[in-house]
PDB file of N, CA and C in Angstrom:
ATOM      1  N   UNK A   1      28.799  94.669  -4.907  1.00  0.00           N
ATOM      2  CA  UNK A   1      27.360  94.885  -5.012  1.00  0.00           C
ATOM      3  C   UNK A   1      26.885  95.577  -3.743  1.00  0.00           C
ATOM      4  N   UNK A   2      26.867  96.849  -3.452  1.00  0.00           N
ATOM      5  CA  UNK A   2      26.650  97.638  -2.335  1.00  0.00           C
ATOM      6  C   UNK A   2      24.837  97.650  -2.287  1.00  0.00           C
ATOM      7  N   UNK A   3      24.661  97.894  -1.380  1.00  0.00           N
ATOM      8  CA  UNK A   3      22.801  97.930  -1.261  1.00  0.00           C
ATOM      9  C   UNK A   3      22.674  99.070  -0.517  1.00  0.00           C
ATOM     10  N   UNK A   4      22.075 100.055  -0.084  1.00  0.00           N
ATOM     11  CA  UNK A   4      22.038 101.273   0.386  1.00  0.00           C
ATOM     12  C   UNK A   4      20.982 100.578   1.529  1.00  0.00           C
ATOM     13  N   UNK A   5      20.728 101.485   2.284  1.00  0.00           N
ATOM     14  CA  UNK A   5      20.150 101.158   3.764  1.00  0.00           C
ATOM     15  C   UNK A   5      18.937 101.562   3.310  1.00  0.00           C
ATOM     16  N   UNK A   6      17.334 101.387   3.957  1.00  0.00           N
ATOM     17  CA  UNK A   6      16.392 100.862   3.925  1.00  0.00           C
ATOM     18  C   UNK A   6      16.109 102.305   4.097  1.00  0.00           C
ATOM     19  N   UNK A   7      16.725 103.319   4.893  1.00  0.00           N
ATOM     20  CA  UNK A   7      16.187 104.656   4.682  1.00  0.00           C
ATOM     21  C   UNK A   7      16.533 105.638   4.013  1.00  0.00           C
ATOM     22  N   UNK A   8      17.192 104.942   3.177  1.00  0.00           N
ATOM     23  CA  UNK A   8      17.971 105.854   1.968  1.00  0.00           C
ATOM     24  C   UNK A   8      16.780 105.659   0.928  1.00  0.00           C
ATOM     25  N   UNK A   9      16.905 104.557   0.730  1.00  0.00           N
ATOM     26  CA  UNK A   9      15.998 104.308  -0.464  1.00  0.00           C
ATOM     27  C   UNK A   9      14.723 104.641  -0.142  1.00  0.00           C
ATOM     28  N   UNK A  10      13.930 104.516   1.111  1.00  0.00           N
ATOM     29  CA  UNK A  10      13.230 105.383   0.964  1.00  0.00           C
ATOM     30  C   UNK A  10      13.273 107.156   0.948  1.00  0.00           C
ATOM     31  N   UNK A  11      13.781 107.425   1.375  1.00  0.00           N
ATOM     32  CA  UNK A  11      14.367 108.818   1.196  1.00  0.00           C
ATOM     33  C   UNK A  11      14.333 109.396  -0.567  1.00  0.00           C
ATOM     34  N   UNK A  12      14.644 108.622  -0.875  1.00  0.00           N
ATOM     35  CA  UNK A  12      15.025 108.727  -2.653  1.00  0.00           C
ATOM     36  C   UNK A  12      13.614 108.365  -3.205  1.00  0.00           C
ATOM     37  N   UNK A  13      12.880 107.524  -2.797  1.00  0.00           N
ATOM     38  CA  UNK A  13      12.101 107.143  -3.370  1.00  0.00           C
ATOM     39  C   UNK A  13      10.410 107.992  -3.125  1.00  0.00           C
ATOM     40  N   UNK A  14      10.927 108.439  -1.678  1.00  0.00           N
ATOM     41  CA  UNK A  14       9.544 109.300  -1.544  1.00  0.00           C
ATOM     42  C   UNK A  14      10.076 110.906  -2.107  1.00  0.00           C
ATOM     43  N   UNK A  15      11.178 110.928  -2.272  1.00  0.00           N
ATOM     44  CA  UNK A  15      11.258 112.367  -3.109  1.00  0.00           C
ATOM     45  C   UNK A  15      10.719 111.862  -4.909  1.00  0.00           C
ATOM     46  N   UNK A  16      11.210 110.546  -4.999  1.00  0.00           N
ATOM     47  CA  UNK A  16      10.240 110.761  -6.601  1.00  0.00           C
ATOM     48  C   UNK A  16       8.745 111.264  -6.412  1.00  0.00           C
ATOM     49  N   UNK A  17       8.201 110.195  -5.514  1.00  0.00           N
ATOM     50  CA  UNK A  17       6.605 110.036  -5.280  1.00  0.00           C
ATOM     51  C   UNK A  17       6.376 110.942  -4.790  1.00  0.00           C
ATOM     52  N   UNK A  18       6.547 111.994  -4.413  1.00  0.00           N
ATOM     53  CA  UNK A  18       5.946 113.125  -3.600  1.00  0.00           C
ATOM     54  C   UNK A  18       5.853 114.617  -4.383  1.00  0.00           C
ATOM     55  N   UNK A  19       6.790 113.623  -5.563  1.00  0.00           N
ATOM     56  CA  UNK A  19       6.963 115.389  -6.822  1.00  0.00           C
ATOM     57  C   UNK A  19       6.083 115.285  -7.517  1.00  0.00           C
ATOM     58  N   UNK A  20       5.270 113.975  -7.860  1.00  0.00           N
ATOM     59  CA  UNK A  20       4.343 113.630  -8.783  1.00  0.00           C
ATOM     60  C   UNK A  20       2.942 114.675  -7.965  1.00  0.00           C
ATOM     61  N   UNK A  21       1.962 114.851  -9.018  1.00  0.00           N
ATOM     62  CA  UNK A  21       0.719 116.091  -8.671  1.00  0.00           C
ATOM     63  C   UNK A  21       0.082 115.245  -8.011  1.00  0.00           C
ATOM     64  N   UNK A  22      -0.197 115.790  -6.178  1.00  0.00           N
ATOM     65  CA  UNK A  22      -1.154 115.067  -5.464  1.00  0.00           C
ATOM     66  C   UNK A  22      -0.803 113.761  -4.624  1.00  0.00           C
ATOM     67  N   UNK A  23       0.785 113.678  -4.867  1.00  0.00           N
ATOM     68  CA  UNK A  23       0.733 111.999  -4.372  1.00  0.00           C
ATOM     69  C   UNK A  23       1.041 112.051  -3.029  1.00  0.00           C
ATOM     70  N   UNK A  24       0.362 111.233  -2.145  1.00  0.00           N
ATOM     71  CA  UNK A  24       0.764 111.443  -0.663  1.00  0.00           C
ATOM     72  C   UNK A  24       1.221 110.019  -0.152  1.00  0.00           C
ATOM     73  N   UNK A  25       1.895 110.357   1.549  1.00  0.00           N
ATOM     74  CA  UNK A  25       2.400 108.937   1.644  1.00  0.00           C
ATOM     75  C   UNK A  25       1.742 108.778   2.715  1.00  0.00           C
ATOM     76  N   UNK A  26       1.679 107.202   2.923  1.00  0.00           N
ATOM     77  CA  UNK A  26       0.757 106.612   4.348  1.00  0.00           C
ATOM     78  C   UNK A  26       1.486 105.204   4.489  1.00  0.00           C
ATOM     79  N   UNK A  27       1.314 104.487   5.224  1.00  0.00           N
ATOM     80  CA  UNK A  27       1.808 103.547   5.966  1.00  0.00           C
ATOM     81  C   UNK A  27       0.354 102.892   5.462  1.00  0.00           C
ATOM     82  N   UNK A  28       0.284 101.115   5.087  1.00  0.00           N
ATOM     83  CA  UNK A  28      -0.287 100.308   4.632  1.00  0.00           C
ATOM     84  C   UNK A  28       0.648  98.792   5.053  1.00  0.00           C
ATOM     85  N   UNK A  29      -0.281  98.325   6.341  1.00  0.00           N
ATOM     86  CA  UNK A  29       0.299  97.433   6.630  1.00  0.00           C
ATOM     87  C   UNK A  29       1.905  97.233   7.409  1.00  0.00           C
ATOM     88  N   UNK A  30       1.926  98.429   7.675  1.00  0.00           N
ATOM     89  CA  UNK A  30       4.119  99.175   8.143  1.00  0.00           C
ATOM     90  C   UNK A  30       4.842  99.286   6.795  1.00  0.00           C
ATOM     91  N   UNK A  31       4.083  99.248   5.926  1.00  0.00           N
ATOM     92  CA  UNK A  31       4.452  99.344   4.447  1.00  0.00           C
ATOM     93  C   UNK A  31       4.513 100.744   3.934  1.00  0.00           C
ATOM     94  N   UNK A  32       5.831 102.010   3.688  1.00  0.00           N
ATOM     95  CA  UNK A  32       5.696 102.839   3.261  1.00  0.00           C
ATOM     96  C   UNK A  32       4.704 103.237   1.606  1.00  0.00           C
ATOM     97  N   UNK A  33       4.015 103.900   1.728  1.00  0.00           N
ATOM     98  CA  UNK A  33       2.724 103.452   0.686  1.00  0.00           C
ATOM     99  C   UNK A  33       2.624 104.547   0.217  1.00  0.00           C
ATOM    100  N   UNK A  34       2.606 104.628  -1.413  1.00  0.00           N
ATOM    101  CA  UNK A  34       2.137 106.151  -2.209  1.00  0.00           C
ATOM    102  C   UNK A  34       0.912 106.112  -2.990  1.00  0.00           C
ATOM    103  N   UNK A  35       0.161 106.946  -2.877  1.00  0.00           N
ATOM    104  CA  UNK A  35      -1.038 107.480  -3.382  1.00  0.00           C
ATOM    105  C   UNK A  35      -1.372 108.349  -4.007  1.00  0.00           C
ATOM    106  N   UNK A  36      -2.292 108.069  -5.093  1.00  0.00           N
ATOM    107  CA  UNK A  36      -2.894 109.625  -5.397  1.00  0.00           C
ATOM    108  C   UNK A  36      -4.576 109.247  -5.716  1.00  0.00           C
ATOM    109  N   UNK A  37      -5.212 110.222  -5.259  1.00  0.00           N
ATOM    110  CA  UNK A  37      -6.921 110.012  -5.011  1.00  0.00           C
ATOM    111  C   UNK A  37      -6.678 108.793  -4.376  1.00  0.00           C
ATOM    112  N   UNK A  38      -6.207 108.375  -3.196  1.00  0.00           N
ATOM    113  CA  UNK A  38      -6.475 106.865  -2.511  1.00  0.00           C
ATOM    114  C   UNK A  38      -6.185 105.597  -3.350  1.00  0.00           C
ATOM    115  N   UNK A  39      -5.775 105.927  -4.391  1.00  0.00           N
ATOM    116  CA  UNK A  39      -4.836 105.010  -4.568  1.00  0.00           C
ATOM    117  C   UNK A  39      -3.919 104.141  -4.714  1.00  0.00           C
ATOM    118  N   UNK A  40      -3.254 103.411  -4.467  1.00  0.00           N
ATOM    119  CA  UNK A  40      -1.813 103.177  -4.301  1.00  0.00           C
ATOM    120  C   UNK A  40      -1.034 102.802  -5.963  1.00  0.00           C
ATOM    121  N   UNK A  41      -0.256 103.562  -5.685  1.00  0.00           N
ATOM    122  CA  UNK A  41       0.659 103.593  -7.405  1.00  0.00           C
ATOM    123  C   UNK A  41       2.293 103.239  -6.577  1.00  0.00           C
ATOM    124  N   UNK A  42       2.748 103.093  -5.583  1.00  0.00           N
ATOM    125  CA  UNK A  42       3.905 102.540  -5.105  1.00  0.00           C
ATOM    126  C   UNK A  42       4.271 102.390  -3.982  1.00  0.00           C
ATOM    127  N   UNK A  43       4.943 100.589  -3.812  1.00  0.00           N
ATOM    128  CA  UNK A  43       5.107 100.821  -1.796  1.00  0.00           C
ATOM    129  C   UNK A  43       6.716 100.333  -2.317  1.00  0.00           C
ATOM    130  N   UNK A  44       7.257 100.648  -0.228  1.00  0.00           N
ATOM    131  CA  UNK A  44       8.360  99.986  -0.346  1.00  0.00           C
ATOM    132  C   UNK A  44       7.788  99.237   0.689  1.00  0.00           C
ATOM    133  N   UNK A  45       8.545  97.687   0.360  1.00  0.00           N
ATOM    134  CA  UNK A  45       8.192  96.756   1.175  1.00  0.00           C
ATOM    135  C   UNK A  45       8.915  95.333   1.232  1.00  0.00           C
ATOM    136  N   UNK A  46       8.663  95.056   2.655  1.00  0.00           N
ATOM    137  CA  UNK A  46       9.982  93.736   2.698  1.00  0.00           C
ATOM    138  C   UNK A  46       9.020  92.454   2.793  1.00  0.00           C
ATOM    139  N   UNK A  47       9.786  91.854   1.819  1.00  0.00           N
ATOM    140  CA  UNK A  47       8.619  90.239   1.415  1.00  0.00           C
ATOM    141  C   UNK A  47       9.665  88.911   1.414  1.00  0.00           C
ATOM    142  N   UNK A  48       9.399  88.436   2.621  1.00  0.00           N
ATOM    143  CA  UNK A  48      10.328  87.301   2.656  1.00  0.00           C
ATOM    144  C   UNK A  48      11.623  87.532   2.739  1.00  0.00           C
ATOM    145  N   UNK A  49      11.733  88.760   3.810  1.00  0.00           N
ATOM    146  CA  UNK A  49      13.281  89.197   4.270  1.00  0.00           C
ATOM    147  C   UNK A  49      13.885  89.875   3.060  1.00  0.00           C
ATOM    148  N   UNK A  50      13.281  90.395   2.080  1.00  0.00           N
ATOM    149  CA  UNK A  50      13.922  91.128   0.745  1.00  0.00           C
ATOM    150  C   UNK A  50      12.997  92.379   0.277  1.00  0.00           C
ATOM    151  N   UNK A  51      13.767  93.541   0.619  1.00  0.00           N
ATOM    152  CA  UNK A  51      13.707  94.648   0.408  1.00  0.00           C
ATOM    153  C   UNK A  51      13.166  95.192  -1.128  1.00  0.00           C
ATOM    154  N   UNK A  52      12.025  95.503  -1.394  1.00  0.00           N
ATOM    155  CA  UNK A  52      11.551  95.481  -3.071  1.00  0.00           C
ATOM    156  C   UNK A  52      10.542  97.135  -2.975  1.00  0.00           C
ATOM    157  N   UNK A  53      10.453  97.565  -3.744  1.00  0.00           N
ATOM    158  CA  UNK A  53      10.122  98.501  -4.678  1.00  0.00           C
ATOM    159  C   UNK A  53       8.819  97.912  -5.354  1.00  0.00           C
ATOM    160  N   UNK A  54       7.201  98.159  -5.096  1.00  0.00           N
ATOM    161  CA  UNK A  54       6.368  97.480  -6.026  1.00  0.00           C
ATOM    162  C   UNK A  54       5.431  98.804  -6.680  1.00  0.00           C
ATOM    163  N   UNK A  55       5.308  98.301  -8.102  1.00  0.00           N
ATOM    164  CA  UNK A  55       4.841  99.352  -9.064  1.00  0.00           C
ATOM    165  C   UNK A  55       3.608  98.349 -10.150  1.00  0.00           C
ATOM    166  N   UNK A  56       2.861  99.421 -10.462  1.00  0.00           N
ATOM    167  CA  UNK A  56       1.668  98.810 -11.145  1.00  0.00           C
ATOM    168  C   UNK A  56       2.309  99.554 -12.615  1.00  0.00           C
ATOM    169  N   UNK A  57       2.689  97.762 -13.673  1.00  0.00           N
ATOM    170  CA  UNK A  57       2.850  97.959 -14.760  1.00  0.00           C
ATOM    171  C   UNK A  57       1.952  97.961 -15.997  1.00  0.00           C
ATOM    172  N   UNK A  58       0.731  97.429 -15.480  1.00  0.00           N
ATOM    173  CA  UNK A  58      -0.401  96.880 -15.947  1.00  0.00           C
ATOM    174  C   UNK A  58       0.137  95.455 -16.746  1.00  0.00           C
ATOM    175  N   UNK A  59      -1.526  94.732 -16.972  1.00  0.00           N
ATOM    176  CA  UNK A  59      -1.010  93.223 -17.626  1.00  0.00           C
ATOM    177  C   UNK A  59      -0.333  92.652 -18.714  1.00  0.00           C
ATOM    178  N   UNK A  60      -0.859  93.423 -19.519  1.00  0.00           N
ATOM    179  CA  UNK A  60       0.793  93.186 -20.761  1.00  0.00           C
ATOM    180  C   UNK A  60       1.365  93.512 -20.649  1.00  0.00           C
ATOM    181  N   UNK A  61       1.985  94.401 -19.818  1.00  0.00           N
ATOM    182  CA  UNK A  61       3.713  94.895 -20.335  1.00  0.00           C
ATOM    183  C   UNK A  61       4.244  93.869 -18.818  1.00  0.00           C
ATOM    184  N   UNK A  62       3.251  93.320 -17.442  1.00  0.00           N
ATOM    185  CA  UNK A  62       4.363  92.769 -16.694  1.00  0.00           C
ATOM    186  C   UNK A  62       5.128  91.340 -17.154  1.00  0.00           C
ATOM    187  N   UNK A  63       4.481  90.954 -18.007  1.00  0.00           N
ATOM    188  CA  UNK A  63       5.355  89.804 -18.411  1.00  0.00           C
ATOM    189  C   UNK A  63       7.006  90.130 -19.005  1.00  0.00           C
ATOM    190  N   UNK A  64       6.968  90.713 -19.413  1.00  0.00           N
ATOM    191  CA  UNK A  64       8.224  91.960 -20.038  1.00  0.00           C
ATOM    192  C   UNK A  64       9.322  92.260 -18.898  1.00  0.00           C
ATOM    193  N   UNK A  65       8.680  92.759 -17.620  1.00  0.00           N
ATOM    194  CA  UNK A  65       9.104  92.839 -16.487  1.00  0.00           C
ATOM    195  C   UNK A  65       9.613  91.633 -15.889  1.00  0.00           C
ATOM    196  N   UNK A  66       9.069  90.946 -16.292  1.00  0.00           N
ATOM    197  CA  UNK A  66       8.989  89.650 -14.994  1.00  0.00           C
ATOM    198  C   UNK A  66      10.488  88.369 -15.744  1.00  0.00           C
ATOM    199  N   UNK A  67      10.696  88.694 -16.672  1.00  0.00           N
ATOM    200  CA  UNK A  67      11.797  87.948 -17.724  1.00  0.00           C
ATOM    201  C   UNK A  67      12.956  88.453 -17.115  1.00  0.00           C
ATOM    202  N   UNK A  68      13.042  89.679 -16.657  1.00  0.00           N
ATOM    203  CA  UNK A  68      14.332  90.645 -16.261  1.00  0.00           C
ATOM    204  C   UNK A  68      14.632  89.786 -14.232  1.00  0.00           C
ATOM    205  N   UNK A  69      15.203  89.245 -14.160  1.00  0.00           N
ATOM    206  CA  UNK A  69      15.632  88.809 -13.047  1.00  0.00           C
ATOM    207  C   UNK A  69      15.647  89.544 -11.429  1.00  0.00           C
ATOM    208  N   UNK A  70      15.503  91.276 -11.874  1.00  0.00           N
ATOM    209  CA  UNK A  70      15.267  91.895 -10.816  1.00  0.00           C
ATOM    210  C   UNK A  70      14.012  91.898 -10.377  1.00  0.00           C
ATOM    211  N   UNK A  71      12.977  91.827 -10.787  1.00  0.00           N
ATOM    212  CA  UNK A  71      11.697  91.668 -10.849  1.00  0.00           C
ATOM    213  C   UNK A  71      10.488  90.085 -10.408  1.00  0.00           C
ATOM    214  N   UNK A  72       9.988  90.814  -9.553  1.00  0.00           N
ATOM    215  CA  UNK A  72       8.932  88.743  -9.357  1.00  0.00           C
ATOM    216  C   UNK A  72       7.290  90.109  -9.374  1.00  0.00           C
ATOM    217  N   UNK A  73       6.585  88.504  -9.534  1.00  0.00           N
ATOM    218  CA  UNK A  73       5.471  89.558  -9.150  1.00  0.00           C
ATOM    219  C   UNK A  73       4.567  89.574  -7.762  1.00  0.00           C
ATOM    220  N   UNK A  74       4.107  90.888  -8.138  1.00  0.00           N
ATOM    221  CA  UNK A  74       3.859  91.630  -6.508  1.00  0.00           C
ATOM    222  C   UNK A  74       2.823  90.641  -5.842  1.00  0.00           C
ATOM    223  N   UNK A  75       3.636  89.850  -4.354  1.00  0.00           N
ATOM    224  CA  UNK A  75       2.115  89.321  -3.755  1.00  0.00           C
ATOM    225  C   UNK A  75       0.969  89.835  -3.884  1.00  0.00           C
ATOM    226  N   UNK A  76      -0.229  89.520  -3.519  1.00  0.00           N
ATOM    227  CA  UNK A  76      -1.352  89.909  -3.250  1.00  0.00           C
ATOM    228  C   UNK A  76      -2.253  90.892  -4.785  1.00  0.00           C
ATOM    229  N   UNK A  77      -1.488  91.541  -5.220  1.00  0.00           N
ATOM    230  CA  UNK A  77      -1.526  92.365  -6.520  1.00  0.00           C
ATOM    231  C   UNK A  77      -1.233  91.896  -7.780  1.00  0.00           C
ATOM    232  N   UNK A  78      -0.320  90.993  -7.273  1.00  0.00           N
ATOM    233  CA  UNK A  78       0.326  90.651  -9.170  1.00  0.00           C
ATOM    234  C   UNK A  78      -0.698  90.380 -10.225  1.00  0.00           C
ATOM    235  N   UNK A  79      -2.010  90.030  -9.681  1.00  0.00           N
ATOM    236  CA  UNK A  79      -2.601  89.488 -11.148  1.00  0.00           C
ATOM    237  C   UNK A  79      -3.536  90.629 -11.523  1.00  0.00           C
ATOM    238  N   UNK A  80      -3.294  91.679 -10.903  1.00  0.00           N
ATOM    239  CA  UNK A  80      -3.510  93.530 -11.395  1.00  0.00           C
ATOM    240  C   UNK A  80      -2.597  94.117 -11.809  1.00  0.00           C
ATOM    241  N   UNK A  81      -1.557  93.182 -12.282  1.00  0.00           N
ATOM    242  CA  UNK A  81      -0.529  93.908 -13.285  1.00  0.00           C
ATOM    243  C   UNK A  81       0.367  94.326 -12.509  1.00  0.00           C
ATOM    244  N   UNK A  82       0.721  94.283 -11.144  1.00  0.00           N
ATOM    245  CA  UNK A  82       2.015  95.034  -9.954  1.00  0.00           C
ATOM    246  C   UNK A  82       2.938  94.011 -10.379  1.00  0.00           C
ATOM    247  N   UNK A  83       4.291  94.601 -10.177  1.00  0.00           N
ATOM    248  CA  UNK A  83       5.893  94.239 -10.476  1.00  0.00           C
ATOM    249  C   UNK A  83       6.447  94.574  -8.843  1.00  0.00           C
ATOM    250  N   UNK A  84       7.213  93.841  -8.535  1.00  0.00           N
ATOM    251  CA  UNK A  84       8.416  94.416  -7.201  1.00  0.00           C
ATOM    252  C   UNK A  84       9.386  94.229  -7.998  1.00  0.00           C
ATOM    253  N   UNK A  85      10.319  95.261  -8.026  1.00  0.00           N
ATOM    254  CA  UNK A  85      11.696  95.189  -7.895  1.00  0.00           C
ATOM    255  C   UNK A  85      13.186  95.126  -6.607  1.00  0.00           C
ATOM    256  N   UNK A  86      13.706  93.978  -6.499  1.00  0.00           N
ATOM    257  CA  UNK A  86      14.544  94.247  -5.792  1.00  0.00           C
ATOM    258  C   UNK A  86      15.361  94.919  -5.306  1.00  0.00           C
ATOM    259  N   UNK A  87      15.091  95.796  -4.133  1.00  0.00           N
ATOM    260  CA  UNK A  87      15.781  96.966  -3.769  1.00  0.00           C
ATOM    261  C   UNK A  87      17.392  96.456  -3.110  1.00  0.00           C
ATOM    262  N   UNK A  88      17.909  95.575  -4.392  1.00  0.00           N
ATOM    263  CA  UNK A  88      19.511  95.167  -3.731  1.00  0.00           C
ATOM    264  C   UNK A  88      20.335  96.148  -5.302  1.00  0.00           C
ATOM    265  N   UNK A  89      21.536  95.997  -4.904  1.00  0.00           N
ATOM    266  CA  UNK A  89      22.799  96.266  -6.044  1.00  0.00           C
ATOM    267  C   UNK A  89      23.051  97.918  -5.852  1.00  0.00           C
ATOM    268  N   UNK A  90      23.404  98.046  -7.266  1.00  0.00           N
ATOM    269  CA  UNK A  90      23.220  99.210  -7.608  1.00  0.00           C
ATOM    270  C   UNK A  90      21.910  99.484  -8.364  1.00  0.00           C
ATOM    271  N   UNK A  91      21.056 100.205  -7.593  1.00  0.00           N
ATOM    272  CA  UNK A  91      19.791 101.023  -8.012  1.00  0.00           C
ATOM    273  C   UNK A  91      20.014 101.449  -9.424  1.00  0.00           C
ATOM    274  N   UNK A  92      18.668 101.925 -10.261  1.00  0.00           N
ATOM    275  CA  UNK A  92      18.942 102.412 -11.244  1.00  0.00           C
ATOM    276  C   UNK A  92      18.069 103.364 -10.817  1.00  0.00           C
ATOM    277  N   UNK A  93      18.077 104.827 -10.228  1.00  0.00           N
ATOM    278  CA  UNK A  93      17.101 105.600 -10.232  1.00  0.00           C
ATOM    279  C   UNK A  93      16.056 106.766 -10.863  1.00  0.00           C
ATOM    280  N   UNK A  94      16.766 106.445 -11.872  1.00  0.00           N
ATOM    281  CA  UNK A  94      16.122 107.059 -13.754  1.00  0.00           C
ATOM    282  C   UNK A  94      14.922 105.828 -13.383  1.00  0.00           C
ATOM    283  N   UNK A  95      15.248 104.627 -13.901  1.00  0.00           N
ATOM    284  CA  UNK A  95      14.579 103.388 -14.130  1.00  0.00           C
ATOM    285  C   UNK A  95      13.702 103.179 -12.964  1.00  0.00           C
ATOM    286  N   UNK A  96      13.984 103.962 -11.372  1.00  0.00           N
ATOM    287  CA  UNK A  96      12.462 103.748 -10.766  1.00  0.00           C
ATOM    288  C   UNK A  96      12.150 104.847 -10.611  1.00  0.00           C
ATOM    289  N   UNK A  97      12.404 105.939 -11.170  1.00  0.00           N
ATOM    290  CA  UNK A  97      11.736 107.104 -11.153  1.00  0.00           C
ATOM    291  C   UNK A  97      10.639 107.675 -12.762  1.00  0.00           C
ATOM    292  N   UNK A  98      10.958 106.651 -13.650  1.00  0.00           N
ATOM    293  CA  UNK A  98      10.027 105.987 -14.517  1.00  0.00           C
ATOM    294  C   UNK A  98       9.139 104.842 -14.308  1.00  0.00           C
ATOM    295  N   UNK A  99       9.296 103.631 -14.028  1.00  0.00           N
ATOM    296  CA  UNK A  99       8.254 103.526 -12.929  1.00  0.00           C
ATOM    297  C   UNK A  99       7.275 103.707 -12.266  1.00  0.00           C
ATOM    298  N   UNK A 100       7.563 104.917 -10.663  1.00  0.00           N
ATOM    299  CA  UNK A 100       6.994 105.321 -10.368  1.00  0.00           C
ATOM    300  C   UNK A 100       5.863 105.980 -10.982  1.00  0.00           C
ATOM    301  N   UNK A 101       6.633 107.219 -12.211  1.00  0.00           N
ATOM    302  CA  UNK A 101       5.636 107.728 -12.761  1.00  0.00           C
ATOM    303  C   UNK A 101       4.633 106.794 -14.015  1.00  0.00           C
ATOM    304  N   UNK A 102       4.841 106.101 -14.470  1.00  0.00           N
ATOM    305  CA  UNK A 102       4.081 105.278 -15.032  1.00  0.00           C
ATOM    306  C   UNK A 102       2.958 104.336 -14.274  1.00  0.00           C
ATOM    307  N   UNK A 103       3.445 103.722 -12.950  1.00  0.00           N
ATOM    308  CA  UNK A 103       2.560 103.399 -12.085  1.00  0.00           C
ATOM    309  C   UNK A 103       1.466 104.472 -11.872  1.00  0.00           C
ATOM    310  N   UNK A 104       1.808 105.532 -11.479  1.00  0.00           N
ATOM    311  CA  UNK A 104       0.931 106.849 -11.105  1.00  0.00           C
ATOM    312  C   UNK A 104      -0.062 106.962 -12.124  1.00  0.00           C
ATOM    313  N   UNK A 105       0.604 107.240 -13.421  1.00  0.00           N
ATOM    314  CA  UNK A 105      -0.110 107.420 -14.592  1.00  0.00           C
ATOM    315  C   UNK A 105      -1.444 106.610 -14.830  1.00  0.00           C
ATOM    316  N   UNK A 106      -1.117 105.140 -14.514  1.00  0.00           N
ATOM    317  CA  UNK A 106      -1.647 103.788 -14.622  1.00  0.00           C
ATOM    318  C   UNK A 106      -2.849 103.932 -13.867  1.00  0.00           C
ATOM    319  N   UNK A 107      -2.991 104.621 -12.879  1.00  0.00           N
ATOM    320  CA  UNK A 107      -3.303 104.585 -11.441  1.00  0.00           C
ATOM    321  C   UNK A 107      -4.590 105.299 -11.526  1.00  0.00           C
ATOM    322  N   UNK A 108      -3.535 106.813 -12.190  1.00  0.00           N
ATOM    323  CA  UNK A 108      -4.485 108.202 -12.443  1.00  0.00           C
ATOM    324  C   UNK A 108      -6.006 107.630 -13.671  1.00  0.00           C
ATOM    325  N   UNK A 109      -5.492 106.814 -14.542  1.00  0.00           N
ATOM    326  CA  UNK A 109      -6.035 106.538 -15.593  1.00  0.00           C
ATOM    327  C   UNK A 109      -7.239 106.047 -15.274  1.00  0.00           C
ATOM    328  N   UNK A 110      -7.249 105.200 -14.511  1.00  0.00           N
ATOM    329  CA  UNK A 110      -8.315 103.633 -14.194  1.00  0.00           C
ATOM    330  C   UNK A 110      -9.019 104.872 -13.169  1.00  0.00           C
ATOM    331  N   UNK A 111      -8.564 106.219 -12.377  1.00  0.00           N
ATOM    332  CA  UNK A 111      -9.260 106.573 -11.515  1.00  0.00           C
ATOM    333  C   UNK A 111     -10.514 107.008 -12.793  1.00  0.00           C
ATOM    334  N   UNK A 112      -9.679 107.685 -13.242  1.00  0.00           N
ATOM    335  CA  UNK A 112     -10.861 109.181 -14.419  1.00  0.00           C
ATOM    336  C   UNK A 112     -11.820 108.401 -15.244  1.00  0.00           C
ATOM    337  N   UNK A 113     -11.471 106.744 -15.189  1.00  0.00           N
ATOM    338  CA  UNK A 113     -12.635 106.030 -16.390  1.00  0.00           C
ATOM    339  C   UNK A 113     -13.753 106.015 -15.106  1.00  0.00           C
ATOM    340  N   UNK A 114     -13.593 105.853 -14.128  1.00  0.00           N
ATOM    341  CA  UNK A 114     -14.458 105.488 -13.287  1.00  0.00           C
ATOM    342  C   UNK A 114     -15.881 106.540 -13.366  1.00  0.00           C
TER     343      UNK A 114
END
């Protein structure tokens, strides 16, 4: 069960988030943090010494998420529908590069009703 180093995965992970239209990155808390219109649609972040991936699935589908063992839900966010995934094993990076863009999507959506 290999785990890649903390700047790999981000490396990989801000090339998803950064291809998406508009998304920029900022630091939130020493928390690598992605945005679009000031939003946040994905961080990487270490919670209780464990390296996780957090994405906004919205509220019905995180229960779905949360059954799958890689997955808890996101401090502070979870009851806005955020998922972390554990950034241990082998990555699936199809699976957070869907994700990502669905978080975004999620993100983009709730901006334009406004």
């Amino acid at each position: 069960m290999s785990s890649l180093p903390r700047d790999k995965i981000l490396e990989k992970l801000r090339k998803i988030c950064l291809a998406l239209p508009n998304a920029t990155e900022t630091l939130t808390f020493g928390h690598p943090t992605f945005q679009v219109a000031q939003k946040t649609f994905c961080v990487l972040e270490q919670y209780k010494g464990e390296l996780s991936m957090s994405f906004k699935v919205g509220k019905q589908a995180q229960p779905v998420f949360l059954k799958d063992e890689r997955f808890f839900r996101t401090p502070y966010v979870g009851q806005h529908g955020w998922v972390s995934l554990r950034a241990v094993g082998k990555l699936n990076w199809e699976e957070i590069h869907q994700l990502a863009e669905g978080s975004y999507k999620l993100v983009q959506q709730k901006r334009r009703s406004i």
